[in-house]
PDB file of N, CA and C in Angstrom:
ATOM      1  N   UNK A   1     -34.992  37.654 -21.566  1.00  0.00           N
ATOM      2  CA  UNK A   1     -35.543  36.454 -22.159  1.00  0.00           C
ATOM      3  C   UNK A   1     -37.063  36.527 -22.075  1.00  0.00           C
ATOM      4  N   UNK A   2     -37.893  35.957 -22.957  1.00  0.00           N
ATOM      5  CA  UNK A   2     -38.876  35.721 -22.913  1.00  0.00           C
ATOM      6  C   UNK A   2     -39.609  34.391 -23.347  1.00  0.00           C
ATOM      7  N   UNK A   3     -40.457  34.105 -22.614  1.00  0.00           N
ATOM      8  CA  UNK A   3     -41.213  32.829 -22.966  1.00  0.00           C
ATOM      9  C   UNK A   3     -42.327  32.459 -23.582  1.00  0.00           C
ATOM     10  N   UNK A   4     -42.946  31.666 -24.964  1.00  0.00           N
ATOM     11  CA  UNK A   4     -44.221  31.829 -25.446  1.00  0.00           C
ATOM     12  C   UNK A   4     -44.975  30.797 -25.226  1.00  0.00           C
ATOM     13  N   UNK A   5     -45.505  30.446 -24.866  1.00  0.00           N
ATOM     14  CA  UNK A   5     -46.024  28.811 -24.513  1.00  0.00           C
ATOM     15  C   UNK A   5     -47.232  28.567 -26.236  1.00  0.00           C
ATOM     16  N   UNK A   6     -46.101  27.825 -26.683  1.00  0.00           N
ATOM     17  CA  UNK A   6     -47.497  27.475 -28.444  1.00  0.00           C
ATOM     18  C   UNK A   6     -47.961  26.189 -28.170  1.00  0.00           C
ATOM     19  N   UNK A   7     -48.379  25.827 -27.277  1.00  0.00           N
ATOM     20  CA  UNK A   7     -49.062  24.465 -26.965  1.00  0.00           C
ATOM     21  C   UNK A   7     -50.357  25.068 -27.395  1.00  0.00           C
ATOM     22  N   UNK A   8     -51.141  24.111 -28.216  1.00  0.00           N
ATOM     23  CA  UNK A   8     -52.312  24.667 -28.475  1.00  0.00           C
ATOM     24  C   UNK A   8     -53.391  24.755 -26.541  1.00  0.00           C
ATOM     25  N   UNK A   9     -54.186  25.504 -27.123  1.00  0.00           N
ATOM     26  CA  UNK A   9     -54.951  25.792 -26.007  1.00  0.00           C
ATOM     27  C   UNK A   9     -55.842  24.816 -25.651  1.00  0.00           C
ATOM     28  N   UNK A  10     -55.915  24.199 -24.304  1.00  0.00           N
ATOM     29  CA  UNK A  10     -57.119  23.269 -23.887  1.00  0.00           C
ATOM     30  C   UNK A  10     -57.599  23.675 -22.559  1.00  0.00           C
ATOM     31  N   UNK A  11     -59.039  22.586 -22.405  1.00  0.00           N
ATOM     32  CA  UNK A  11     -59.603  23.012 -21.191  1.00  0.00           C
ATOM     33  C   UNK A  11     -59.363  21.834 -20.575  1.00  0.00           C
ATOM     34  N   UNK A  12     -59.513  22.697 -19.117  1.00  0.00           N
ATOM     35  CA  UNK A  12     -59.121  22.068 -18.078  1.00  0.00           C
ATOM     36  C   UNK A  12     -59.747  22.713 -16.242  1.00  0.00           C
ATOM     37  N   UNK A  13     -59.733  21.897 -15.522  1.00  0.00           N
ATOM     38  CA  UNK A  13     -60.120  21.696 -14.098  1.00  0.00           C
ATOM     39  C   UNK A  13     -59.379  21.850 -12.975  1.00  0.00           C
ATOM     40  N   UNK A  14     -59.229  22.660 -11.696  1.00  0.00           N
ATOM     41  CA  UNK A  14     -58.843  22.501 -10.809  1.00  0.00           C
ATOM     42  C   UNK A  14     -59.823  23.010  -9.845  1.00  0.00           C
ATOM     43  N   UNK A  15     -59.806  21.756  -8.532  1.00  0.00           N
ATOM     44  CA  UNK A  15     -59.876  21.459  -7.324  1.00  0.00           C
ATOM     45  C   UNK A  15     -59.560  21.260  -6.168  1.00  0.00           C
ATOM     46  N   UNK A  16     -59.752  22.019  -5.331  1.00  0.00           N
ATOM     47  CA  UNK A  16     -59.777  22.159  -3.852  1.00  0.00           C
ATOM     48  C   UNK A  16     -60.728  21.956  -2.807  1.00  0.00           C
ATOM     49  N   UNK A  17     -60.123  20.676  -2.314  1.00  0.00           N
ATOM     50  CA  UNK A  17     -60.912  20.151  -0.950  1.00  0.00           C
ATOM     51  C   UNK A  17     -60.879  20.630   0.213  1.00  0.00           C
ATOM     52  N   UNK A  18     -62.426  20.398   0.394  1.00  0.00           N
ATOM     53  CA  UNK A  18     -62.013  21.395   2.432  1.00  0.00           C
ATOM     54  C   UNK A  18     -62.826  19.795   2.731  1.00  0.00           C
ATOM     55  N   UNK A  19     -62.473  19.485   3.959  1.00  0.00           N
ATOM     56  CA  UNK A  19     -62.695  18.560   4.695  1.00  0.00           C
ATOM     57  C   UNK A  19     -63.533  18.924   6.038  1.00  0.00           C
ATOM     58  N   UNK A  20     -64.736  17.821   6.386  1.00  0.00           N
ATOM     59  CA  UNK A  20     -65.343  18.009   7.443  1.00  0.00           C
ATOM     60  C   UNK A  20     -65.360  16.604   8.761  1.00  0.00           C
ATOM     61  N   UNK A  21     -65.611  15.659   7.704  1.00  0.00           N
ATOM     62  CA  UNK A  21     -65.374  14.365   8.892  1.00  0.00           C
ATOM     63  C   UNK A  21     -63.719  14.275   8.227  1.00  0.00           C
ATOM     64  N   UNK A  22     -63.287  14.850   7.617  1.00  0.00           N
ATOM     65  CA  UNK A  22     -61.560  13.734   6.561  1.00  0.00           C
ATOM     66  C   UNK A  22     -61.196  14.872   7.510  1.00  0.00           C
ATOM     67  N   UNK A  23     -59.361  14.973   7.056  1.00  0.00           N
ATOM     68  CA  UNK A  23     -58.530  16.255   7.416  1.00  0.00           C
ATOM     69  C   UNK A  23     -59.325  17.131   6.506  1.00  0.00           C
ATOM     70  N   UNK A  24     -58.827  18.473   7.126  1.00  0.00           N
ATOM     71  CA  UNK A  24     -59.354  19.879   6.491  1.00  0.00           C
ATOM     72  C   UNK A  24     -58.852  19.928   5.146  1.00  0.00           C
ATOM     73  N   UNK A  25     -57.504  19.772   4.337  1.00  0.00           N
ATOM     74  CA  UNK A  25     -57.492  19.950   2.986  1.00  0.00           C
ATOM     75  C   UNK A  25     -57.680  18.152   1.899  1.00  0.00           C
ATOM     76  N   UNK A  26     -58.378  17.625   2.857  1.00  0.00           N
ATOM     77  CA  UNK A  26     -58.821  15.960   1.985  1.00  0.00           C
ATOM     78  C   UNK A  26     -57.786  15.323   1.545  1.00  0.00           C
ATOM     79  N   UNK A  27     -56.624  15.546   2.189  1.00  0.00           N
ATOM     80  CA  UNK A  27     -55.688  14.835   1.563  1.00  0.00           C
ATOM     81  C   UNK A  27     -55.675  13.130   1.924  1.00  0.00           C
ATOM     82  N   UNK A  28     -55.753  12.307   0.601  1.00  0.00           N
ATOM     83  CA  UNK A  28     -55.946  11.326   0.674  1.00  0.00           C
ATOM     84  C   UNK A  28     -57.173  10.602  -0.286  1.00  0.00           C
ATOM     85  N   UNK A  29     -57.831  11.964  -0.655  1.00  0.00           N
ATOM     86  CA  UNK A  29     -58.778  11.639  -1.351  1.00  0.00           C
ATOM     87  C   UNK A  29     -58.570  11.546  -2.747  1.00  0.00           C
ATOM     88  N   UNK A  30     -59.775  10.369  -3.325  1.00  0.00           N
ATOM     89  CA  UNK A  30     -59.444   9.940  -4.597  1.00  0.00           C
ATOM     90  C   UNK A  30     -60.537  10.367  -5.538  1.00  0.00           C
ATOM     91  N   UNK A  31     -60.312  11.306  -6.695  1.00  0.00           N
ATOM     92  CA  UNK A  31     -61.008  11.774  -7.718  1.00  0.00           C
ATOM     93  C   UNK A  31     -60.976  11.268  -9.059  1.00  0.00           C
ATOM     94  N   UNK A  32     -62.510  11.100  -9.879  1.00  0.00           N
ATOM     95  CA  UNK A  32     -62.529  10.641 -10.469  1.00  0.00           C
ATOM     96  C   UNK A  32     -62.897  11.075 -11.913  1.00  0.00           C
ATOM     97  N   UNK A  33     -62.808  12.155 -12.827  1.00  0.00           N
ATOM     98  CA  UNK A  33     -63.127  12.834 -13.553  1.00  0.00           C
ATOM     99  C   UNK A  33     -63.684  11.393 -14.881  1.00  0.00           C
ATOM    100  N   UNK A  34     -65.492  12.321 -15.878  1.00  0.00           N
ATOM    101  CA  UNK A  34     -65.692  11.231 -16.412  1.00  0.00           C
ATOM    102  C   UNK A  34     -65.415  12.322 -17.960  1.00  0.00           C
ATOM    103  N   UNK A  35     -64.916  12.374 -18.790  1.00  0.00           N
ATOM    104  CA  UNK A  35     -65.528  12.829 -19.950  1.00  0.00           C
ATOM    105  C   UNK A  35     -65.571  12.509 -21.302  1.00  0.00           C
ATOM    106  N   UNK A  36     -65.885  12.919 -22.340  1.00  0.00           N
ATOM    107  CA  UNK A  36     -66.157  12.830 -23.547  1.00  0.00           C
ATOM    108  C   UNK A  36     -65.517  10.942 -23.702  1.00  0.00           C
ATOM    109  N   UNK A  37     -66.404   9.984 -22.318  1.00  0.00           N
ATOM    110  CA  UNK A  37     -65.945   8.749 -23.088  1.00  0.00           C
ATOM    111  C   UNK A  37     -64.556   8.485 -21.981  1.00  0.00           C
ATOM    112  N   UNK A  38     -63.940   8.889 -21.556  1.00  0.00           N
ATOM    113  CA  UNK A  38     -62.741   8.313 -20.395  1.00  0.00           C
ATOM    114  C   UNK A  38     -62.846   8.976 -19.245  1.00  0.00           C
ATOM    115  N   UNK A  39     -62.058   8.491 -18.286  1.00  0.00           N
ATOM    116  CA  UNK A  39     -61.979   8.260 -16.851  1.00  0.00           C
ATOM    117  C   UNK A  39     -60.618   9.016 -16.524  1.00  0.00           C
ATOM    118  N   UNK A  40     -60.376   9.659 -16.214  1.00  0.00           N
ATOM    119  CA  UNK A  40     -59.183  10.499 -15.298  1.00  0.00           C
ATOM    120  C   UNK A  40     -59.112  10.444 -13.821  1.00  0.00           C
ATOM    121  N   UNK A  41     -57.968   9.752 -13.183  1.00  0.00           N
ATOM    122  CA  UNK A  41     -57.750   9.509 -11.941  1.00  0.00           C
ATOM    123  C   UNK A  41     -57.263  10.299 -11.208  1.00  0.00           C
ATOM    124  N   UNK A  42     -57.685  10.684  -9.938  1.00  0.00           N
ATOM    125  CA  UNK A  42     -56.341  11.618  -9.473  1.00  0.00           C
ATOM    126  C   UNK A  42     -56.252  11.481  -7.701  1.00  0.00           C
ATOM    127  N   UNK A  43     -55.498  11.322  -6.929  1.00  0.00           N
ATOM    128  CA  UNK A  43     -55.628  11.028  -5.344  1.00  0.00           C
ATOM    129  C   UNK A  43     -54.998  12.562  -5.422  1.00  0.00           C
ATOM    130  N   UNK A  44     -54.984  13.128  -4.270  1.00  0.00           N
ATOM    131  CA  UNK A  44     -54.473  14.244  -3.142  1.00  0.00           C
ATOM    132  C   UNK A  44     -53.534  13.624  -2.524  1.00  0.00           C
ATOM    133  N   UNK A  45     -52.505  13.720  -3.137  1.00  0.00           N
ATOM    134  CA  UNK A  45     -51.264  13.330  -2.146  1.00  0.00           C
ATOM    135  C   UNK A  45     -50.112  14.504  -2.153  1.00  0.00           C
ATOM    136  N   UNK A  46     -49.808  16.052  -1.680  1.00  0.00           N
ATOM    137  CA  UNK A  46     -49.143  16.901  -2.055  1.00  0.00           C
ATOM    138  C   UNK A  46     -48.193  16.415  -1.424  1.00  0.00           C
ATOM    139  N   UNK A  47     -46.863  16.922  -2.275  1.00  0.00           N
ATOM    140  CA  UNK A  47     -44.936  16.629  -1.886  1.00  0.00           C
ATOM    141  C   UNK A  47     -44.485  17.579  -1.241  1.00  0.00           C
ATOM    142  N   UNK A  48     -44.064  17.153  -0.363  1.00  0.00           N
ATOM    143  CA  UNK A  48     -43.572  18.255   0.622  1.00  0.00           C
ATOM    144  C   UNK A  48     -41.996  17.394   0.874  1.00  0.00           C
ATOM    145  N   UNK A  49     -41.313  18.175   1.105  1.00  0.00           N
ATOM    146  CA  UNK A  49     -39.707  18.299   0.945  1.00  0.00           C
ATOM    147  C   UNK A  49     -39.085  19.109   1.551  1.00  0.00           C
ATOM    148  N   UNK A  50     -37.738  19.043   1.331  1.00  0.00           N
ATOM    149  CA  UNK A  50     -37.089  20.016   2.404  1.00  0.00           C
ATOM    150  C   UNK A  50     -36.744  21.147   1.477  1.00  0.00           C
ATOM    151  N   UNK A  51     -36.880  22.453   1.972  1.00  0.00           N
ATOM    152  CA  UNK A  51     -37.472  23.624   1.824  1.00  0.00           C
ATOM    153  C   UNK A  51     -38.504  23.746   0.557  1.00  0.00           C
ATOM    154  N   UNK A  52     -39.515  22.825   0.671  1.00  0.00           N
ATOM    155  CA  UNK A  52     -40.498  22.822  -0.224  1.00  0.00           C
ATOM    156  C   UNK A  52     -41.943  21.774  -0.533  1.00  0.00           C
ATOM    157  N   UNK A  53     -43.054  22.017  -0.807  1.00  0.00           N
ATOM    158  CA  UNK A  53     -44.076  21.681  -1.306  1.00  0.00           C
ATOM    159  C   UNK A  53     -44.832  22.512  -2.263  1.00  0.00           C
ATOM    160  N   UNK A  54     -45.847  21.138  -2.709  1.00  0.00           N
ATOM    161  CA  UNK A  54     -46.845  21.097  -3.756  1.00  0.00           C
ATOM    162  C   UNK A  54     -48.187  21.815  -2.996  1.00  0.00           C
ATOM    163  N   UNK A  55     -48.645  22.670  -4.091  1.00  0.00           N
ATOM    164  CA  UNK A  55     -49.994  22.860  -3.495  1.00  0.00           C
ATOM    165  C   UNK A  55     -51.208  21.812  -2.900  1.00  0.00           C
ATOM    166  N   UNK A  56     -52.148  21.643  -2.547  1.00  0.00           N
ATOM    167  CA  UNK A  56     -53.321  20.875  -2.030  1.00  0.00           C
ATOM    168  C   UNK A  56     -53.868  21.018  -3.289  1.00  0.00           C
ATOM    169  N   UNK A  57     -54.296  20.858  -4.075  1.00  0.00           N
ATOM    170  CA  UNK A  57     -55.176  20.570  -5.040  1.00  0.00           C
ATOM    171  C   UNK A  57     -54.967  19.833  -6.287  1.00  0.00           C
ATOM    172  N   UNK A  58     -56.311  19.283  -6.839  1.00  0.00           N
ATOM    173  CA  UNK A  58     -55.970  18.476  -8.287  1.00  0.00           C
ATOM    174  C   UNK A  58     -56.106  19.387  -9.450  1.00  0.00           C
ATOM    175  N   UNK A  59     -55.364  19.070 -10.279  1.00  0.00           N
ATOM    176  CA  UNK A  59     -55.334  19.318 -11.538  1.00  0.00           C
ATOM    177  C   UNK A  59     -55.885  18.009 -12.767  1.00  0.00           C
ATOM    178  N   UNK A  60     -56.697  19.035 -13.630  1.00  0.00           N
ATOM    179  CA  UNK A  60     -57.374  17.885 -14.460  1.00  0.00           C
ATOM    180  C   UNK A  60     -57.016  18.421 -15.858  1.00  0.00           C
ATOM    181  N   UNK A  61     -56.541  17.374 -16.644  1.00  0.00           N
ATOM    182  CA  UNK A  61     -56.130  18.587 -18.198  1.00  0.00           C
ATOM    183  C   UNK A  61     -57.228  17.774 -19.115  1.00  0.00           C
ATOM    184  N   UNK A  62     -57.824  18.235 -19.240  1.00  0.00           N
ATOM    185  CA  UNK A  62     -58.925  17.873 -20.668  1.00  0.00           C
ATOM    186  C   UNK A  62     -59.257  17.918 -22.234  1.00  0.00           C
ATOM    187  N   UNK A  63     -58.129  18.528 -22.432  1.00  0.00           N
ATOM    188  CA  UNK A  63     -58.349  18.535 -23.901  1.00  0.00           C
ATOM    189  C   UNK A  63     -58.989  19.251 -24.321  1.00  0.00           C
ATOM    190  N   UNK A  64     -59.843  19.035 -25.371  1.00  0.00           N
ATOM    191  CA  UNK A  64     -61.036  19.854 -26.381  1.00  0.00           C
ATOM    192  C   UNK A  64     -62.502  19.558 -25.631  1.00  0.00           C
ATOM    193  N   UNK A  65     -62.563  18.785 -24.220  1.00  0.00           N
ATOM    194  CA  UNK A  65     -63.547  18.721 -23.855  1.00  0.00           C
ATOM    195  C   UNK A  65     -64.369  20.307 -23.397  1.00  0.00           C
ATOM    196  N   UNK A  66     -65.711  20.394 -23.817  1.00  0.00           N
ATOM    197  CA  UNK A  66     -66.995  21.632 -23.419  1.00  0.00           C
ATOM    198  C   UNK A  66     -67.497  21.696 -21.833  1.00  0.00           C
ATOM    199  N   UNK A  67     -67.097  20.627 -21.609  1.00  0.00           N
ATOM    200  CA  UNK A  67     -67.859  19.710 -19.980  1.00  0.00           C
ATOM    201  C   UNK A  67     -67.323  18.993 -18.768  1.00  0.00           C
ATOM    202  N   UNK A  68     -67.694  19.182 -18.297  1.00  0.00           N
ATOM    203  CA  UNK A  68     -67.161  17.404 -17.344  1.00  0.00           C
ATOM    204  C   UNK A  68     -68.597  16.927 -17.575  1.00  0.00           C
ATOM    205  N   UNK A  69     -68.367  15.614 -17.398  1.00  0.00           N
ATOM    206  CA  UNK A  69     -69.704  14.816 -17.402  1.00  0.00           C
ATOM    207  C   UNK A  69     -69.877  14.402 -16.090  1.00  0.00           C
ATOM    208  N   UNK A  70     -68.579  13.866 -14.746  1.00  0.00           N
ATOM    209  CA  UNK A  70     -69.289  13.411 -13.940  1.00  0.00           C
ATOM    210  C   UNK A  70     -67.488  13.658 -13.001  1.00  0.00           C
ATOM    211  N   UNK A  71     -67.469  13.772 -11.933  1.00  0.00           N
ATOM    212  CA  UNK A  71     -66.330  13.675 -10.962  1.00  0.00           C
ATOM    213  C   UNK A  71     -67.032  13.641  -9.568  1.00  0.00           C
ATOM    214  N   UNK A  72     -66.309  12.552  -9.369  1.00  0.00           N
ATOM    215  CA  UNK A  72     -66.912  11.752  -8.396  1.00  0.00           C
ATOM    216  C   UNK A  72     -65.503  11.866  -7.445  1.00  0.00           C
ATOM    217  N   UNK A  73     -65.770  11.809  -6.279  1.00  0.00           N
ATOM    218  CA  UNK A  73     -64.803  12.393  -5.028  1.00  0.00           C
ATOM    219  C   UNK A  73     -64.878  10.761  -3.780  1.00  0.00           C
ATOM    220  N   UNK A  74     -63.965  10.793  -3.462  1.00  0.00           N
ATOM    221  CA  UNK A  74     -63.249   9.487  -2.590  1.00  0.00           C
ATOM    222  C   UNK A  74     -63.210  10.353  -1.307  1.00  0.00           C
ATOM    223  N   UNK A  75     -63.774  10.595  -0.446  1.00  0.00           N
ATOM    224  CA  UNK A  75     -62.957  10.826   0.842  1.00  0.00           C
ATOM    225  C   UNK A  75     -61.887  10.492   1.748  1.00  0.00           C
ATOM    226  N   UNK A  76     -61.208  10.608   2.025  1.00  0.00           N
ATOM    227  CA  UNK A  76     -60.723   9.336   3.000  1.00  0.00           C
ATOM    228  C   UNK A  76     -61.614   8.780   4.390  1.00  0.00           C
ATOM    229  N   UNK A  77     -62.908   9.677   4.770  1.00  0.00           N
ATOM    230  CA  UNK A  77     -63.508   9.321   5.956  1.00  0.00           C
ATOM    231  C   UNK A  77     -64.422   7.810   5.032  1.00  0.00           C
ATOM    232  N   UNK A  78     -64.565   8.256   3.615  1.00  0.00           N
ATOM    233  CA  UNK A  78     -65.003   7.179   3.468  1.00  0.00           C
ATOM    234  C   UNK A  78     -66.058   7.513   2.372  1.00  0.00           C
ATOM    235  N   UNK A  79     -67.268   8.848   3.211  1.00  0.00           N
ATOM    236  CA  UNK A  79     -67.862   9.504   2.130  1.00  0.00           C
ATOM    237  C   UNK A  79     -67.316   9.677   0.457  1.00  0.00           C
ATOM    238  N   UNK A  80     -68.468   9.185  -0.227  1.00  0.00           N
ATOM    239  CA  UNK A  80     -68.175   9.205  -1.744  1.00  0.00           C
ATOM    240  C   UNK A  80     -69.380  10.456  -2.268  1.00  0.00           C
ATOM    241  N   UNK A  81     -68.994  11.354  -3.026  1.00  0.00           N
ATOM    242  CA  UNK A  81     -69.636  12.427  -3.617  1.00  0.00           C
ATOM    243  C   UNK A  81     -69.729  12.589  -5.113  1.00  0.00           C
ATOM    244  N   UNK A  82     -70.738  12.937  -5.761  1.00  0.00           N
ATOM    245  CA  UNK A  82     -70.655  12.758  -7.365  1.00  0.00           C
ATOM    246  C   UNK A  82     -71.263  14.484  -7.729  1.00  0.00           C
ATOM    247  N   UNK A  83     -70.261  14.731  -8.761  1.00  0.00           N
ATOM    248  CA  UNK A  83     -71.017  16.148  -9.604  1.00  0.00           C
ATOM    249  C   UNK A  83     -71.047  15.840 -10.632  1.00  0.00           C
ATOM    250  N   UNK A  84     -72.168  16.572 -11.325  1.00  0.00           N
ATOM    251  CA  UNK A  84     -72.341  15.889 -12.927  1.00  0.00           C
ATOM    252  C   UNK A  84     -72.472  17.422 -14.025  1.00  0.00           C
ATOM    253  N   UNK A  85     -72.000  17.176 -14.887  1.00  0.00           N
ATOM    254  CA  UNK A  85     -72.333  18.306 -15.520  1.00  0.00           C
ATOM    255  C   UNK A  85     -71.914  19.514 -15.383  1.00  0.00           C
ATOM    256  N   UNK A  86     -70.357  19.573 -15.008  1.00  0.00           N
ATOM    257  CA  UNK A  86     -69.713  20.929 -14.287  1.00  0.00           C
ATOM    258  C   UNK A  86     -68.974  21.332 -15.394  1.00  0.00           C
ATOM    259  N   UNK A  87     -69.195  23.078 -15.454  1.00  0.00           N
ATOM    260  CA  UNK A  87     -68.448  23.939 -16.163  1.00  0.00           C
ATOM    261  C   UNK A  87     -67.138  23.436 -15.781  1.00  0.00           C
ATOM    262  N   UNK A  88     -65.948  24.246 -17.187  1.00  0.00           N
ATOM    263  CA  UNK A  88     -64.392  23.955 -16.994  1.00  0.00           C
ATOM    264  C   UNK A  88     -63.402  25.043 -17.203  1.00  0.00           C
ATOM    265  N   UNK A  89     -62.880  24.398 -17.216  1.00  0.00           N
ATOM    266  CA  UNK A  89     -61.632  26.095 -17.073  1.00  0.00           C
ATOM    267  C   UNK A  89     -62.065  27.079 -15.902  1.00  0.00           C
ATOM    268  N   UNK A  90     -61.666  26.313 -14.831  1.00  0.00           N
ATOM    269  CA  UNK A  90     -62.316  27.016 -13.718  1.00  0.00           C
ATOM    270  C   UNK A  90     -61.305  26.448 -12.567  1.00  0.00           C
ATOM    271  N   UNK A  91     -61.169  27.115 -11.105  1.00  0.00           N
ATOM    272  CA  UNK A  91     -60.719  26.290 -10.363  1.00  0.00           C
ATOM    273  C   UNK A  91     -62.286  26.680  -9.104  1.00  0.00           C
ATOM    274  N   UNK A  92     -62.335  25.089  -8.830  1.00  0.00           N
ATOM    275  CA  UNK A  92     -63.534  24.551  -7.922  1.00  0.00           C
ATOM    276  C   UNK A  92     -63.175  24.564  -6.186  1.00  0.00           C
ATOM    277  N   UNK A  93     -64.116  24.670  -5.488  1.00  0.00           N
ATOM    278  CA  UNK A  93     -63.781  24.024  -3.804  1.00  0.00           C
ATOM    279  C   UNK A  93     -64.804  23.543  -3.901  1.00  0.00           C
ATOM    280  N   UNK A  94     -64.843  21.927  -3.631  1.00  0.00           N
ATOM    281  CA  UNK A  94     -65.617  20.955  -2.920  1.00  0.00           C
ATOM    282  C   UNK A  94     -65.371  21.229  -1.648  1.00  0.00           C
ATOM    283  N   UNK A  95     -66.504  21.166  -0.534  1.00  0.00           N
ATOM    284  CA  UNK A  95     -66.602  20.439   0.810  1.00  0.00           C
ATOM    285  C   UNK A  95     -67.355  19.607   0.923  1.00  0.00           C
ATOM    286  N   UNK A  96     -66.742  18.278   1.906  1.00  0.00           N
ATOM    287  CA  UNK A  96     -67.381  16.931   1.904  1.00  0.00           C
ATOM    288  C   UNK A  96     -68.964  17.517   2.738  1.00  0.00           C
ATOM    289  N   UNK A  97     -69.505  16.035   1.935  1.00  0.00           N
ATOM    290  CA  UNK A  97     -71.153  16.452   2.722  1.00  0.00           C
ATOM    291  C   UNK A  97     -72.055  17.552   2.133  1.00  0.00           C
ATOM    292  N   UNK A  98     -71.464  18.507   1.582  1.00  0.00           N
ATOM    293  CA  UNK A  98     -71.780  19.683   0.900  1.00  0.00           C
ATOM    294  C   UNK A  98     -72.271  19.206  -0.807  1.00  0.00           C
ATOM    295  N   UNK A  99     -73.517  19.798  -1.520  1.00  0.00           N
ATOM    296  CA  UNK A  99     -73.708  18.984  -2.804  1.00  0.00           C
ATOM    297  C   UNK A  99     -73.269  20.640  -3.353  1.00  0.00           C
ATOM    298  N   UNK A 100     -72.713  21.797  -2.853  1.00  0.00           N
ATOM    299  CA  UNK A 100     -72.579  22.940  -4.542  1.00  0.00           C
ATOM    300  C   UNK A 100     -71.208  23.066  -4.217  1.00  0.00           C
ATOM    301  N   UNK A 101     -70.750  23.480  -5.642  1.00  0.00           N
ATOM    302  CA  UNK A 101     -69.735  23.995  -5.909  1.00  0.00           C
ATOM    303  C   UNK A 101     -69.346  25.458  -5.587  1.00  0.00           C
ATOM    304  N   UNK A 102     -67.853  25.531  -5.183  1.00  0.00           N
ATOM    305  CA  UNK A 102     -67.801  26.749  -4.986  1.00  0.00           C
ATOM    306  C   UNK A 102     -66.533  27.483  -5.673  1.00  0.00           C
ATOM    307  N   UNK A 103     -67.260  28.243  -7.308  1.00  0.00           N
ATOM    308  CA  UNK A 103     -66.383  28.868  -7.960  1.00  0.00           C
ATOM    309  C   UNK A 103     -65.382  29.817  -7.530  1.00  0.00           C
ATOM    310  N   UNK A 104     -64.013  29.406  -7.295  1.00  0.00           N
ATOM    311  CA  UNK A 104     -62.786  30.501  -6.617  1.00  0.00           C
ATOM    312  C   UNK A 104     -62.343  31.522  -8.056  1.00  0.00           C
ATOM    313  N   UNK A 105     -62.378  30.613  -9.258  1.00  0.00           N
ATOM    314  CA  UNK A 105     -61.447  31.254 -10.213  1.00  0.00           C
ATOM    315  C   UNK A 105     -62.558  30.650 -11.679  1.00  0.00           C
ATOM    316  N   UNK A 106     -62.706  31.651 -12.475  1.00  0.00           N
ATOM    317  CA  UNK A 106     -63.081  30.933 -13.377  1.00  0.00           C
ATOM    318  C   UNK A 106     -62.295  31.749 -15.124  1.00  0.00           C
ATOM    319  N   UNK A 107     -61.631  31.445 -15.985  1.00  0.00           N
ATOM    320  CA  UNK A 107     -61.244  31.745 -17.069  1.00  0.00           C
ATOM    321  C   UNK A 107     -62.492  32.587 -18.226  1.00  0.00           C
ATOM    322  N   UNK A 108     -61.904  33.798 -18.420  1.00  0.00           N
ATOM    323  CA  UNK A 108     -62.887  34.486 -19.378  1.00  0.00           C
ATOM    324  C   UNK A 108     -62.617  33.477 -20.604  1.00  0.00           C
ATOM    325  N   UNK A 109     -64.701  33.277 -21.592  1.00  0.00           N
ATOM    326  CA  UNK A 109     -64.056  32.241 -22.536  1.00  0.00           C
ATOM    327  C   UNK A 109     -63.143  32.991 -23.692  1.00  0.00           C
TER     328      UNK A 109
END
């Protein structure tokens, strides 16, 4: 068998929190993606189950957006953090307190 995925192609965001005053993977924290005009919500809450869990990180699906315009980060210690203007199709690590990004993965365009 084989599988073709014809969903047209979009861009999109993922993030990974390291924690310094919160827990180490930020779980609990609330993200706020801004772009082309709307608001995308997302908390860190991974499912864990019996013989199984979700990874630690958010996923952001964006559409035809070029950009993020602004994602703004909730801690749970409390700290609030803002990035503006971040490349996409990428996966990110935020650490709280910390203002750069740290590219793990990024998509050839």
């Amino acid at each position: 068998a084989f599988f073709e995925n014809r969903f047209p192609k979009a861009s999109w965001l993922r993030v990974t929190l390291r924690g310094v005053k919160s827990n180490r993977e930020g779980i609990g924290a609330r993200l706020i993606a801004e772009v082309d005009g709307r608001r995308i919500v997302r908390e860190l809450f991974p499912n864990n189950g019996f013989m199984g869990q979700n990874a630690a990180h958010i996923h952001f699906g964006l559409g035809k957006a070029e950009r993020l315009d602004r994602l703004s980060v909730r801690w749970p210690s409390g700290v609030t953090q803002e990035f503006v203007n971040l490349d996409i199709n990428r996966h990110i690590r935020l650490t709280e307190e910390q203002s750069d990004v740290e590219v793990r993965w990024a998509s050839q365009p």
